[in-house]
N, C-alpha and C. Protein backbone atom coordinates (compact mmCIF):
# COMPACT_ATOMS: atom_id res chain seq x y z
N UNK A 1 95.01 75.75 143.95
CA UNK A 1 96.40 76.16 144.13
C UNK A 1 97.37 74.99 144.23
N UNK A 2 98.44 75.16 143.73
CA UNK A 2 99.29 73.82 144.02
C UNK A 2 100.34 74.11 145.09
N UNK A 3 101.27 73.49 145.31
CA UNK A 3 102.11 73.26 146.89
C UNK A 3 103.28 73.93 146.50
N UNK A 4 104.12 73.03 147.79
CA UNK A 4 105.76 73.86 147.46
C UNK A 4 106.82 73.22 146.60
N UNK A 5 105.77 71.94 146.05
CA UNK A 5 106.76 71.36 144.24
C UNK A 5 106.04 72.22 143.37
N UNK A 6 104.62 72.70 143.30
CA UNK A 6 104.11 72.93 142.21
C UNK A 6 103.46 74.06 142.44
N UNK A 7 103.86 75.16 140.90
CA UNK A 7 102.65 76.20 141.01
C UNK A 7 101.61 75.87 140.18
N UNK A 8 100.50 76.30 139.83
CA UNK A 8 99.23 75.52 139.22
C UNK A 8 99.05 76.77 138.09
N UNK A 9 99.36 77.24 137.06
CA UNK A 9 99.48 78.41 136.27
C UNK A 9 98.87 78.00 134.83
N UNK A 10 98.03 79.13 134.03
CA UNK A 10 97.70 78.98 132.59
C UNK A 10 99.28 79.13 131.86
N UNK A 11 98.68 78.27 130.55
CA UNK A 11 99.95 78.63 129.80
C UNK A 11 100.15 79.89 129.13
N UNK A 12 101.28 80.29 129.47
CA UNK A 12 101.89 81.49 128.54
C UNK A 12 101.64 82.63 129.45
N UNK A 13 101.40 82.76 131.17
CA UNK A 13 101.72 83.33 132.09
C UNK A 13 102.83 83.70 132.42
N UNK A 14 103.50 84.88 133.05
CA UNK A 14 104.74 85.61 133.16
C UNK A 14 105.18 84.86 134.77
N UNK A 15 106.00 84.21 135.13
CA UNK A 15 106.36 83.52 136.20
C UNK A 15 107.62 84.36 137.08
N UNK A 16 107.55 85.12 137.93
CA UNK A 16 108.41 85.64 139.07
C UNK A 16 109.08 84.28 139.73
N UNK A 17 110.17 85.28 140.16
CA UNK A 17 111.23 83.80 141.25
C UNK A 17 111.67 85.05 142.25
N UNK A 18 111.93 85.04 142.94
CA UNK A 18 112.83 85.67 144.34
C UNK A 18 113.65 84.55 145.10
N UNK A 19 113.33 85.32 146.86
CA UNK A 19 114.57 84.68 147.07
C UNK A 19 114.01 83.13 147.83
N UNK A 20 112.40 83.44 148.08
CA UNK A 20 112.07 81.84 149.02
C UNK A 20 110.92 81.21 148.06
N UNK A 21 109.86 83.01 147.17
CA UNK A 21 109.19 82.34 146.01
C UNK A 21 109.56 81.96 144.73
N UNK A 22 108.56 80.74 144.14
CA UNK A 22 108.83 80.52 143.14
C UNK A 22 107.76 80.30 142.04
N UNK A 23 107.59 80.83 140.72
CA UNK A 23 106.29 80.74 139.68
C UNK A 23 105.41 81.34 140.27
N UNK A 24 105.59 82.39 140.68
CA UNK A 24 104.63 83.84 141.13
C UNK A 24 104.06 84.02 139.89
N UNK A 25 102.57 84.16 139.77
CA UNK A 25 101.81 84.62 138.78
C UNK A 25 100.51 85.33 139.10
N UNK A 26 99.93 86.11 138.44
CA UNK A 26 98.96 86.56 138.51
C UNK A 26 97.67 86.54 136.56
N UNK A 27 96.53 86.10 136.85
CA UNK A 27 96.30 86.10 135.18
C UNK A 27 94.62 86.77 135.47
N UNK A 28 94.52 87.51 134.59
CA UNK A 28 92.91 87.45 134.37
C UNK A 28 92.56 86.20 133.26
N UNK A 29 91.44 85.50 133.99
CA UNK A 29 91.14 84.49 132.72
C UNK A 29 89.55 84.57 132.32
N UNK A 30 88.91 86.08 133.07
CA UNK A 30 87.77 86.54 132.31
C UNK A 30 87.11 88.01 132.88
N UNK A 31 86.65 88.12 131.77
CA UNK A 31 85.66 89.68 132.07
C UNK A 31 84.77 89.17 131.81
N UNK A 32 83.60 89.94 132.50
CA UNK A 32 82.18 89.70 132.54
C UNK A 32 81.04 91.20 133.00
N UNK A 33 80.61 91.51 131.87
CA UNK A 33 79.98 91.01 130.80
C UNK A 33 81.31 91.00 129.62
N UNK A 34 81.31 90.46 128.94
CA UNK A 34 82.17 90.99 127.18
C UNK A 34 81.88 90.26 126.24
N UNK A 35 82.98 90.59 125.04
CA UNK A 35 83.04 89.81 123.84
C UNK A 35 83.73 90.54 122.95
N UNK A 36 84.61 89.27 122.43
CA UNK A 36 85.84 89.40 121.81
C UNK A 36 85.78 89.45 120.07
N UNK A 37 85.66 90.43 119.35
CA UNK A 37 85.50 90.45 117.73
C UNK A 37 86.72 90.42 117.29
N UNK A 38 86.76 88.99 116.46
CA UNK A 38 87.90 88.32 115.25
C UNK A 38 87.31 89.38 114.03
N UNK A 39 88.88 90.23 113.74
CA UNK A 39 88.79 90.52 112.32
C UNK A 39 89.70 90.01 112.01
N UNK A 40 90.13 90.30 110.26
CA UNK A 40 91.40 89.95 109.85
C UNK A 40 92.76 90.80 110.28
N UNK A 41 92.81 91.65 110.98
CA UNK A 41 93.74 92.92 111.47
C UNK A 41 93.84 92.50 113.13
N UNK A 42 93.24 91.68 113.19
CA UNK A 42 93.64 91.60 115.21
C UNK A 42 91.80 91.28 115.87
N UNK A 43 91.83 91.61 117.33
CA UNK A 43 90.98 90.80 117.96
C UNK A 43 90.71 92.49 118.77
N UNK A 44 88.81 92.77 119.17
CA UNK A 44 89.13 93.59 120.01
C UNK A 44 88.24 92.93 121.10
N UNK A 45 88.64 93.51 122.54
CA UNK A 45 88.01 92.92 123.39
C UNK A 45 86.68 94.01 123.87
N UNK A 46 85.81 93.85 124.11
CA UNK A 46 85.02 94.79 124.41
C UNK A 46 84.13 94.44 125.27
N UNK A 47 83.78 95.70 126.29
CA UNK A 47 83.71 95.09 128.06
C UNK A 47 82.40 96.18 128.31
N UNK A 48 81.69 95.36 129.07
CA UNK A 48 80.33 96.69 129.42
C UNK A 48 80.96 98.14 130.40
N UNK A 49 80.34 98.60 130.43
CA UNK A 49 80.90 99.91 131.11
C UNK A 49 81.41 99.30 132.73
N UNK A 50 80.20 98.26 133.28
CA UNK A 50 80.36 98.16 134.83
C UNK A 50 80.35 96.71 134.46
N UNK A 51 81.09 96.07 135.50
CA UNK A 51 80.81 94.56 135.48
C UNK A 51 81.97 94.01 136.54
N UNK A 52 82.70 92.81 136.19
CA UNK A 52 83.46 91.85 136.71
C UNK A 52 85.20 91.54 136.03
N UNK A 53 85.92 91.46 136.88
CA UNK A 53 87.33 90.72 136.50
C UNK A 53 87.19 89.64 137.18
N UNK A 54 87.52 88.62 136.56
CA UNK A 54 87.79 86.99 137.40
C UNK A 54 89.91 86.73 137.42
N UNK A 55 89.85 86.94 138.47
CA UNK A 55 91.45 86.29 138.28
C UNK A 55 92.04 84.96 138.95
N UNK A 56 92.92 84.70 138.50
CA UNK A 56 93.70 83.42 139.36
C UNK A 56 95.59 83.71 139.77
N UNK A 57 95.28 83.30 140.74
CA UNK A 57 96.91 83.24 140.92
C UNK A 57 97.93 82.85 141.94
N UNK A 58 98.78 82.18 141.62
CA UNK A 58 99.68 80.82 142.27
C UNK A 58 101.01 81.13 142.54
N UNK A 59 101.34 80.07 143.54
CA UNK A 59 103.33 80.41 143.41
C UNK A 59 103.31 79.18 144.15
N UNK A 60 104.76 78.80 144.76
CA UNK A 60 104.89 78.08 145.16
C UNK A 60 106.22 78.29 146.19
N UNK A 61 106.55 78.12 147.03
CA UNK A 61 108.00 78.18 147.97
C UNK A 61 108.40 77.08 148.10
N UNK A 62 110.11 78.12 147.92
CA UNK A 62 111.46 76.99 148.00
C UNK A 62 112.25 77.18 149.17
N UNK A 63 112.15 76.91 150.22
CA UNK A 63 113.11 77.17 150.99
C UNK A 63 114.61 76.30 150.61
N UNK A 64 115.64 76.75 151.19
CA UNK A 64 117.23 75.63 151.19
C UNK A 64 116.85 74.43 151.86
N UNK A 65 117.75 73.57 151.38
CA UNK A 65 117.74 72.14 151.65
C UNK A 65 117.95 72.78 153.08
N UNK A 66 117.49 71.37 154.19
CA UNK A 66 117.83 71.56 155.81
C UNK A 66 119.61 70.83 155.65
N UNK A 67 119.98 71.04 157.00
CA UNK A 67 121.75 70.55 157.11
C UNK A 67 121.42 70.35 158.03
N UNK A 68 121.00 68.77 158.69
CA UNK A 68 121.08 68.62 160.12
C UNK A 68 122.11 67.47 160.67
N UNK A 69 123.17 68.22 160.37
CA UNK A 69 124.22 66.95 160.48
C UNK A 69 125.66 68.17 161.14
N UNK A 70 126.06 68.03 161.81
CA UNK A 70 127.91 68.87 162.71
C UNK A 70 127.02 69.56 163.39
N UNK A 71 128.36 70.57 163.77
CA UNK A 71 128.59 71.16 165.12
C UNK A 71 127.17 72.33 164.68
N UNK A 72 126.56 72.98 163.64
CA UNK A 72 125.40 73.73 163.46
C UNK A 72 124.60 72.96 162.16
N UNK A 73 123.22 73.11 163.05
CA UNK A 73 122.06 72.47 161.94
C UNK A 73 121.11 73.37 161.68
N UNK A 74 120.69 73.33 160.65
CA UNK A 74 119.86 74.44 159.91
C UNK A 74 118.56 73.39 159.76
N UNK A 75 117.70 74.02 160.21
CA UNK A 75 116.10 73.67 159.71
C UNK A 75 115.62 74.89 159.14
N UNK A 76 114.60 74.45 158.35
CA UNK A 76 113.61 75.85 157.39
C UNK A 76 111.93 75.75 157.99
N UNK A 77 111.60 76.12 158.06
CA UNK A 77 109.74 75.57 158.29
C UNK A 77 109.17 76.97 157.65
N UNK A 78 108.23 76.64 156.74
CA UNK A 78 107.31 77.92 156.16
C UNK A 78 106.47 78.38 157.83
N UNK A 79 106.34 79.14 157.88
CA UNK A 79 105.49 80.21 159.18
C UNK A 79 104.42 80.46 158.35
N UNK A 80 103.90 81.15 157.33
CA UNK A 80 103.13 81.99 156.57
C UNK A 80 103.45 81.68 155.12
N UNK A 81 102.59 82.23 153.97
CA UNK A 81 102.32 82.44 153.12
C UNK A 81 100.98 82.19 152.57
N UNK A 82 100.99 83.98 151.87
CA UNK A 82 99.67 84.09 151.35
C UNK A 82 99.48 84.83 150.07
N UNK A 83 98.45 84.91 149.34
CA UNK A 83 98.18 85.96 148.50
C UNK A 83 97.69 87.31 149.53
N UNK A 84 98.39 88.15 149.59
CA UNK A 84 97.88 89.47 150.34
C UNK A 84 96.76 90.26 150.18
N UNK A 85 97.17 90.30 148.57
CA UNK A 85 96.05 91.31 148.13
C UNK A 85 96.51 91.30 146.66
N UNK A 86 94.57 91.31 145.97
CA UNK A 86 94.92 91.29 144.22
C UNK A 86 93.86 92.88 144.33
N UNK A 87 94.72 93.50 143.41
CA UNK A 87 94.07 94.76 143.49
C UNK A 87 93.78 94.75 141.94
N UNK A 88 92.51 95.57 141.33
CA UNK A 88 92.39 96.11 140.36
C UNK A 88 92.29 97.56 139.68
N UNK A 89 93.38 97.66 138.75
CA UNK A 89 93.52 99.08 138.81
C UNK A 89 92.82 99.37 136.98
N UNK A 90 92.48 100.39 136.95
CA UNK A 90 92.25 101.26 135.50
C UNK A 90 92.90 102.79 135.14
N UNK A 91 93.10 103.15 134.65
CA UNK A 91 93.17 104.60 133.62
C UNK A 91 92.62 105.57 135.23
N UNK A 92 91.96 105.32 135.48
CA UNK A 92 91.23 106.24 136.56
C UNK A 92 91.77 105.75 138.24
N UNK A 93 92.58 104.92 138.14
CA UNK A 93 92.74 104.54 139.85
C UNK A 93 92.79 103.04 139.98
N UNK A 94 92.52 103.10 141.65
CA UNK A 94 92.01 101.78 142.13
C UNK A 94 90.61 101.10 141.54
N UNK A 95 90.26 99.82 141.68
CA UNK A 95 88.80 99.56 140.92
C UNK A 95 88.55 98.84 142.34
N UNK A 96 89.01 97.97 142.70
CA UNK A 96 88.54 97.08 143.86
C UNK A 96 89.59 96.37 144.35
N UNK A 97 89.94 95.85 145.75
CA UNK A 97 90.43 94.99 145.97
C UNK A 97 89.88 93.57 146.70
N UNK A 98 90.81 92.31 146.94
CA UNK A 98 90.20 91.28 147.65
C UNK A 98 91.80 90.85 147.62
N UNK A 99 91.47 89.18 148.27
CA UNK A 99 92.88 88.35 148.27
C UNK A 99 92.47 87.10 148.17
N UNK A 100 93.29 86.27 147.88
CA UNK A 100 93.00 84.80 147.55
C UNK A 100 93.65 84.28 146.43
N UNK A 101 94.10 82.92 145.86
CA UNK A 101 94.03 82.42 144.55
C UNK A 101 93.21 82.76 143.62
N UNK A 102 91.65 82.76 143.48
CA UNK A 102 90.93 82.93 142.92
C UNK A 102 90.23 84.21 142.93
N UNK A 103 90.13 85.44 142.75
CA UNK A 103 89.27 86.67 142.83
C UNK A 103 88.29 86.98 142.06
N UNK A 104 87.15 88.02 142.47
CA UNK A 104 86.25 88.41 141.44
C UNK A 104 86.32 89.90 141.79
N UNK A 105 86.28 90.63 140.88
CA UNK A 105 87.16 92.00 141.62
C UNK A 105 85.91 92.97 140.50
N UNK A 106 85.30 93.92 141.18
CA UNK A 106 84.07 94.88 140.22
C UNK A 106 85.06 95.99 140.13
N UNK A 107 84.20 96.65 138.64
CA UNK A 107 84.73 97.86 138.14
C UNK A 107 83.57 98.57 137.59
N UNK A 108 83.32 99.55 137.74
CA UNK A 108 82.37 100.65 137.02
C UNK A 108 82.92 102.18 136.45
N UNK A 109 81.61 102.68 135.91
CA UNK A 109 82.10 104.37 135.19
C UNK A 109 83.67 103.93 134.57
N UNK A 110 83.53 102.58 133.32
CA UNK A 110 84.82 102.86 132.10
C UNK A 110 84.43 103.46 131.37
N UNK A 111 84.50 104.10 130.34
CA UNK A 111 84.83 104.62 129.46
C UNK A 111 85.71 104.29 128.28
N UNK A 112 85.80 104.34 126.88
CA UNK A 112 86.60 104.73 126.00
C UNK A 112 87.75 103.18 125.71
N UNK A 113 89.02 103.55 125.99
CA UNK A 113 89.77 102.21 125.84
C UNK A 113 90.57 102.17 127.11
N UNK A 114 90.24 101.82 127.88
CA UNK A 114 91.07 101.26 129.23
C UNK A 114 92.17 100.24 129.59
N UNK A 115 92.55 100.14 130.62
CA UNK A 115 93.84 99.02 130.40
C UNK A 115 93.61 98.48 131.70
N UNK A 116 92.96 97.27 131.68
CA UNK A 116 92.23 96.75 132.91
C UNK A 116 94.05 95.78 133.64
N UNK A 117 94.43 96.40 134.66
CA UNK A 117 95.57 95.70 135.22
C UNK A 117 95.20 95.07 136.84
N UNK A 118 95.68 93.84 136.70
CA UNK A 118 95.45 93.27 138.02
C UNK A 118 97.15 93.21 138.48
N UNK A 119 96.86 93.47 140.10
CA UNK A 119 98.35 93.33 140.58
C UNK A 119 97.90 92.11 141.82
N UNK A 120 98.68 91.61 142.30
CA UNK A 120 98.62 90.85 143.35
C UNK A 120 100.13 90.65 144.06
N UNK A 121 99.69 90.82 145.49
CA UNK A 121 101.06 90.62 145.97
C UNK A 121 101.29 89.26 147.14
N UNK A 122 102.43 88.74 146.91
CA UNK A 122 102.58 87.44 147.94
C UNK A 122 103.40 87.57 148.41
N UNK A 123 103.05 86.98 149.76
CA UNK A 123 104.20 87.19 150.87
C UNK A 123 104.14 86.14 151.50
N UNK A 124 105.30 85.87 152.15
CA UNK A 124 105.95 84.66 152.43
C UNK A 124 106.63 84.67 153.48
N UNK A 125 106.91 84.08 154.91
CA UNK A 125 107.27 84.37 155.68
C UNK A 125 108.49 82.69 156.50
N UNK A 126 109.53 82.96 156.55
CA UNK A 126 110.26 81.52 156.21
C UNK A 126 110.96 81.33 157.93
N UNK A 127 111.49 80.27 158.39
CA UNK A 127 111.61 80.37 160.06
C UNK A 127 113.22 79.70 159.68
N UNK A 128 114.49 80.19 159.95
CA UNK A 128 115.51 79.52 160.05
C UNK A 128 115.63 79.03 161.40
N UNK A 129 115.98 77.68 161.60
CA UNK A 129 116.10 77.13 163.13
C UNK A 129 117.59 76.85 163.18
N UNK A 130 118.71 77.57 163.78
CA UNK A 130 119.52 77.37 163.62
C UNK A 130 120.16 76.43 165.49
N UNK A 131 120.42 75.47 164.99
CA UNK A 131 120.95 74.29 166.34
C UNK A 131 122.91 74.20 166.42
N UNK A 132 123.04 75.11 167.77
CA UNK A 132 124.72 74.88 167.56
C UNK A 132 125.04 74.08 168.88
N UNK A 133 126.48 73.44 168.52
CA UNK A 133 126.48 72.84 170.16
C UNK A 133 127.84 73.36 170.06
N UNK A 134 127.99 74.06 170.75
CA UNK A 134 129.92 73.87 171.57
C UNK A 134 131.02 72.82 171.76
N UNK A 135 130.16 71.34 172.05
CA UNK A 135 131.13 70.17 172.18
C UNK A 135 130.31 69.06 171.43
N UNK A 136 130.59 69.23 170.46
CA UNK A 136 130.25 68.18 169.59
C UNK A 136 131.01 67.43 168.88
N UNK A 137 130.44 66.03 169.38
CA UNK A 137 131.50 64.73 169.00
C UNK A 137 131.30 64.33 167.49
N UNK A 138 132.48 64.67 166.73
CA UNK A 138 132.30 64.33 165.51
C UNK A 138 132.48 62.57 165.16
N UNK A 139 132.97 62.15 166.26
CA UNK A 139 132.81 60.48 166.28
C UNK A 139 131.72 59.71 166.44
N UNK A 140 130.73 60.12 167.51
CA UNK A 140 128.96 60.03 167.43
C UNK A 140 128.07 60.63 166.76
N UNK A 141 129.08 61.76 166.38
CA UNK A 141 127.90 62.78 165.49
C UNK A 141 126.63 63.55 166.82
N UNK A 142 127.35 63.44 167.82
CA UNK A 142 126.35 63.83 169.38
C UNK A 142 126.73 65.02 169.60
N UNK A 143 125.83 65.94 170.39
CA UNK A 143 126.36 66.72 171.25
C UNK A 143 126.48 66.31 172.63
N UNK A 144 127.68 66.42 172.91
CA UNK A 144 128.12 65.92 174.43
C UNK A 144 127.81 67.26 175.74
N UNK A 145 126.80 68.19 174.90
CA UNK A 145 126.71 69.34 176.17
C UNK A 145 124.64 69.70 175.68
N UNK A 146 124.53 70.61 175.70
CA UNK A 146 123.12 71.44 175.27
C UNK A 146 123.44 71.85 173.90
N UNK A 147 122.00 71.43 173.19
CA UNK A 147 122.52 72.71 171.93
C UNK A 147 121.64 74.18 172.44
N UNK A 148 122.19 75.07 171.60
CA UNK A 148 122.10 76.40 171.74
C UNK A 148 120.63 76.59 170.40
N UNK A 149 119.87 76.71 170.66
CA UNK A 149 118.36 77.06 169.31
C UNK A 149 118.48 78.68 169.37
N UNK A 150 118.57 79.12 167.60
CA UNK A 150 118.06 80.12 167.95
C UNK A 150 117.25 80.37 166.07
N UNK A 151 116.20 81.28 166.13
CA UNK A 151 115.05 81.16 165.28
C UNK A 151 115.42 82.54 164.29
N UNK A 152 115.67 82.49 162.89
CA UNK A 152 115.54 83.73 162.10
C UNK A 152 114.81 83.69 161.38
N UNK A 153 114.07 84.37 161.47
CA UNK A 153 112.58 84.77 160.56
C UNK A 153 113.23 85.23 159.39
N UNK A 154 112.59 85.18 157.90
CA UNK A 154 113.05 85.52 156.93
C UNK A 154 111.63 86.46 156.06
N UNK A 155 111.51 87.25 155.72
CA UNK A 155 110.36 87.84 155.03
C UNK A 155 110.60 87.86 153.70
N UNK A 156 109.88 87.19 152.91
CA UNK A 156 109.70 87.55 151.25
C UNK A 156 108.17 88.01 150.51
N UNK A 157 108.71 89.14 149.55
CA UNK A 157 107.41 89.48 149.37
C UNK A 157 108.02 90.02 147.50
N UNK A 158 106.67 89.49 146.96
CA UNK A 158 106.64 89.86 145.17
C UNK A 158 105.38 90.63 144.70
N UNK A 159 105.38 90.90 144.01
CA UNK A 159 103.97 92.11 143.89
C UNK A 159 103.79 91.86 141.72
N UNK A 160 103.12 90.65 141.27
CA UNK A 160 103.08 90.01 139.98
C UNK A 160 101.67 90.83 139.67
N UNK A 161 101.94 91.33 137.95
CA UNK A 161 100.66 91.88 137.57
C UNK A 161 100.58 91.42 136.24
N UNK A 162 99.56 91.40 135.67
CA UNK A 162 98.94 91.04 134.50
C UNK A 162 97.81 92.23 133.91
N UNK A 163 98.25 92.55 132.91
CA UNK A 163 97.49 93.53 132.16
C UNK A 163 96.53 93.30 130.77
N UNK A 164 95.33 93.50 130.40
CA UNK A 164 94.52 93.41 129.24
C UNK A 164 94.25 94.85 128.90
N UNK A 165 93.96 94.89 127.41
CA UNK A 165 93.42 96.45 126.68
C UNK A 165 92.13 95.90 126.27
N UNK A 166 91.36 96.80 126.50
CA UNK A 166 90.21 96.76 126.11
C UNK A 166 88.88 97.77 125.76
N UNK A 167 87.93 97.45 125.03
CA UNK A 167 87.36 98.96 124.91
C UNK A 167 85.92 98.25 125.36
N UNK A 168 85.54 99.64 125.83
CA UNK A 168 83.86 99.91 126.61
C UNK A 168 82.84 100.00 125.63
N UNK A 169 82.05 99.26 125.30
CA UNK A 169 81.04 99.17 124.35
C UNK A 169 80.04 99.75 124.92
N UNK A 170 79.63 101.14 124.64
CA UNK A 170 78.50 102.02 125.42
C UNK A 170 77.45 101.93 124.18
N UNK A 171 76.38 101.55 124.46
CA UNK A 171 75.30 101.73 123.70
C UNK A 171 74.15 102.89 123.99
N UNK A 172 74.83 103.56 124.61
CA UNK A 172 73.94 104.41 125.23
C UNK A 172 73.32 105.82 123.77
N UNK A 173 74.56 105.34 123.09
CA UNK A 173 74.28 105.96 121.44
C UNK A 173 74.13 105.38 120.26
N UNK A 174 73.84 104.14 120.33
CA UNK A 174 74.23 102.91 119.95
C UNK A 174 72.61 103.12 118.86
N UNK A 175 72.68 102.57 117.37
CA UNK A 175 71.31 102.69 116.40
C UNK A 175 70.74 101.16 116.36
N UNK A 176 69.74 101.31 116.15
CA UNK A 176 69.33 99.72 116.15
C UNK A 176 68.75 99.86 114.80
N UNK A 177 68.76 98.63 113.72
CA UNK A 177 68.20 98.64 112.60
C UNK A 177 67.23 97.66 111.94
N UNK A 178 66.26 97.34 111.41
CA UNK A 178 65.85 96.37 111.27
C UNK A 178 65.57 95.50 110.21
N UNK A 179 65.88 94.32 109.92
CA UNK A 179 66.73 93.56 108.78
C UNK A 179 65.94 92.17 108.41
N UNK A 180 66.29 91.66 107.74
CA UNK A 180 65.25 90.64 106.88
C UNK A 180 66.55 89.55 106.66
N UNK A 181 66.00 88.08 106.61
CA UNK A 181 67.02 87.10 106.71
C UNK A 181 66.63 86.21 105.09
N UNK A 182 67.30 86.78 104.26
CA UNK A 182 66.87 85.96 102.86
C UNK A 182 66.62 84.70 103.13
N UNK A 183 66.96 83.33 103.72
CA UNK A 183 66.54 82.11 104.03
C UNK A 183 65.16 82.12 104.54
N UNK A 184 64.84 82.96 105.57
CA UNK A 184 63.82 82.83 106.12
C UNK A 184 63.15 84.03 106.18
N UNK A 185 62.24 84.63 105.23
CA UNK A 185 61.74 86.05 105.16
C UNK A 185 60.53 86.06 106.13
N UNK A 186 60.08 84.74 106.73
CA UNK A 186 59.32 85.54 107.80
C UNK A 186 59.91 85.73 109.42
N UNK A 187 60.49 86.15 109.01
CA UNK A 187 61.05 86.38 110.73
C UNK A 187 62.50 87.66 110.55
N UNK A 188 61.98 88.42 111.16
CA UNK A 188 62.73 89.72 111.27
C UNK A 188 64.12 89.59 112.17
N UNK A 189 65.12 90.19 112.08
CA UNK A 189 65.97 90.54 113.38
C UNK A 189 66.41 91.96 113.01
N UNK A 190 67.15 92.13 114.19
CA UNK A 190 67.54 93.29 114.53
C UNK A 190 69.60 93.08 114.60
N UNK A 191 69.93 94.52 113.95
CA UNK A 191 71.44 94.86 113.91
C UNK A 191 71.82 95.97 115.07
N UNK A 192 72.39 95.81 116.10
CA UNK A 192 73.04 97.46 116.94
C UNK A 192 74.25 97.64 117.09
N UNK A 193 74.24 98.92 116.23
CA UNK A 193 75.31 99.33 115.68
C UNK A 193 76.34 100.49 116.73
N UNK A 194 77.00 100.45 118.03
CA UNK A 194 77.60 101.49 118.22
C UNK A 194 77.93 102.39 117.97
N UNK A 195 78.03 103.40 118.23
CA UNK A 195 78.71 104.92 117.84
C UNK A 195 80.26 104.68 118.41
């Protein structure tokens, strides 16, 4: 994960901003089991019925510059921030949840062509320290009495999702055939062909 200069993100990720976060992302960067077939018409992804999502995901917080200079001074201090929760959803519901930067999130009973979506939500929790004095010497830049502290909590929260299509390769009808390799005719393999 990177800090509050940097979010740590793949390229070509969808980046959220609010009001204290910043480069909110969420990505799947694998399924497991699968495999991805290049035709000339497009790419399909194809995923075992039960298995794994791997995700990642980052942000970073901006609080306002501090003003600790006259008669009121503003400090910021982060209190909190976290990934809450990355949930995985399908065609049928919830699939699993966890939290963290990094997740591994299970799914079972897909079916057909699904739309495997990860959501994740971050929340952020920000402390305004606000310092006033009543008699303050703008010639020392002092307060010539007590300052007055008082603390405003600020809550921010983003909810970033990332979506893949993909289809369920069930072999459960699936033909197997058996084939001959002109280079090498002694040694057999095998073709399985889905329904």
């Amino acid at each position: 994960p990177g800090n509050n200069t940097q979010s740590v993100h793949p390229a070509g990720v969808n980046l959220r901003d609010t009001e204290f976060i910043r480069d909110a992302y969420v990505a799947v960067y694998a399924v497991q089991p699968s495999t991805i077939l290049h035709r000339s018409n497009g790419t399909t992804h194809y995923i075992a019925p039960e298995g794994e999502v791997l995700t990642t995901a980052d942000y970073r917080v901006r609080t306002p510059d501090d003003d600790p200079i006259g008669p009121v001074q503003r400090t910021w201090e982060i209190s909190q921030a976290r990934i809450e929760q990355v949930t995985l959803q399908t065609d049928t519901g919830t699939q699993d949840t966890s939290a963290g930067h990094t997740t591994t999130l299970q799914y079972s009973g897909l079916n057909g062509n699904p739309t495997l979506t990860v959501q994740a939500e971050i929340v952020v929790e920000v402390e305004e320290i606000i310092r006033t004095c009543n008699e303050f010497n703008g010639s020392t830049r002092k307060c010539d009495s007590s300052w007055n502290v008082t603390v405003e909590r600020h809550t921010d929260n983003v909810t970033v999702s990332s979506s893949r299509s993909v289809r369920v390769n069930d072999l459960s009808d699936a033909t197997l055939e058996r084939v001959e390799f002109d280079a090498t005719p002694e040694r057999d393999g095998a073709i399985l062909l889905p329904q």
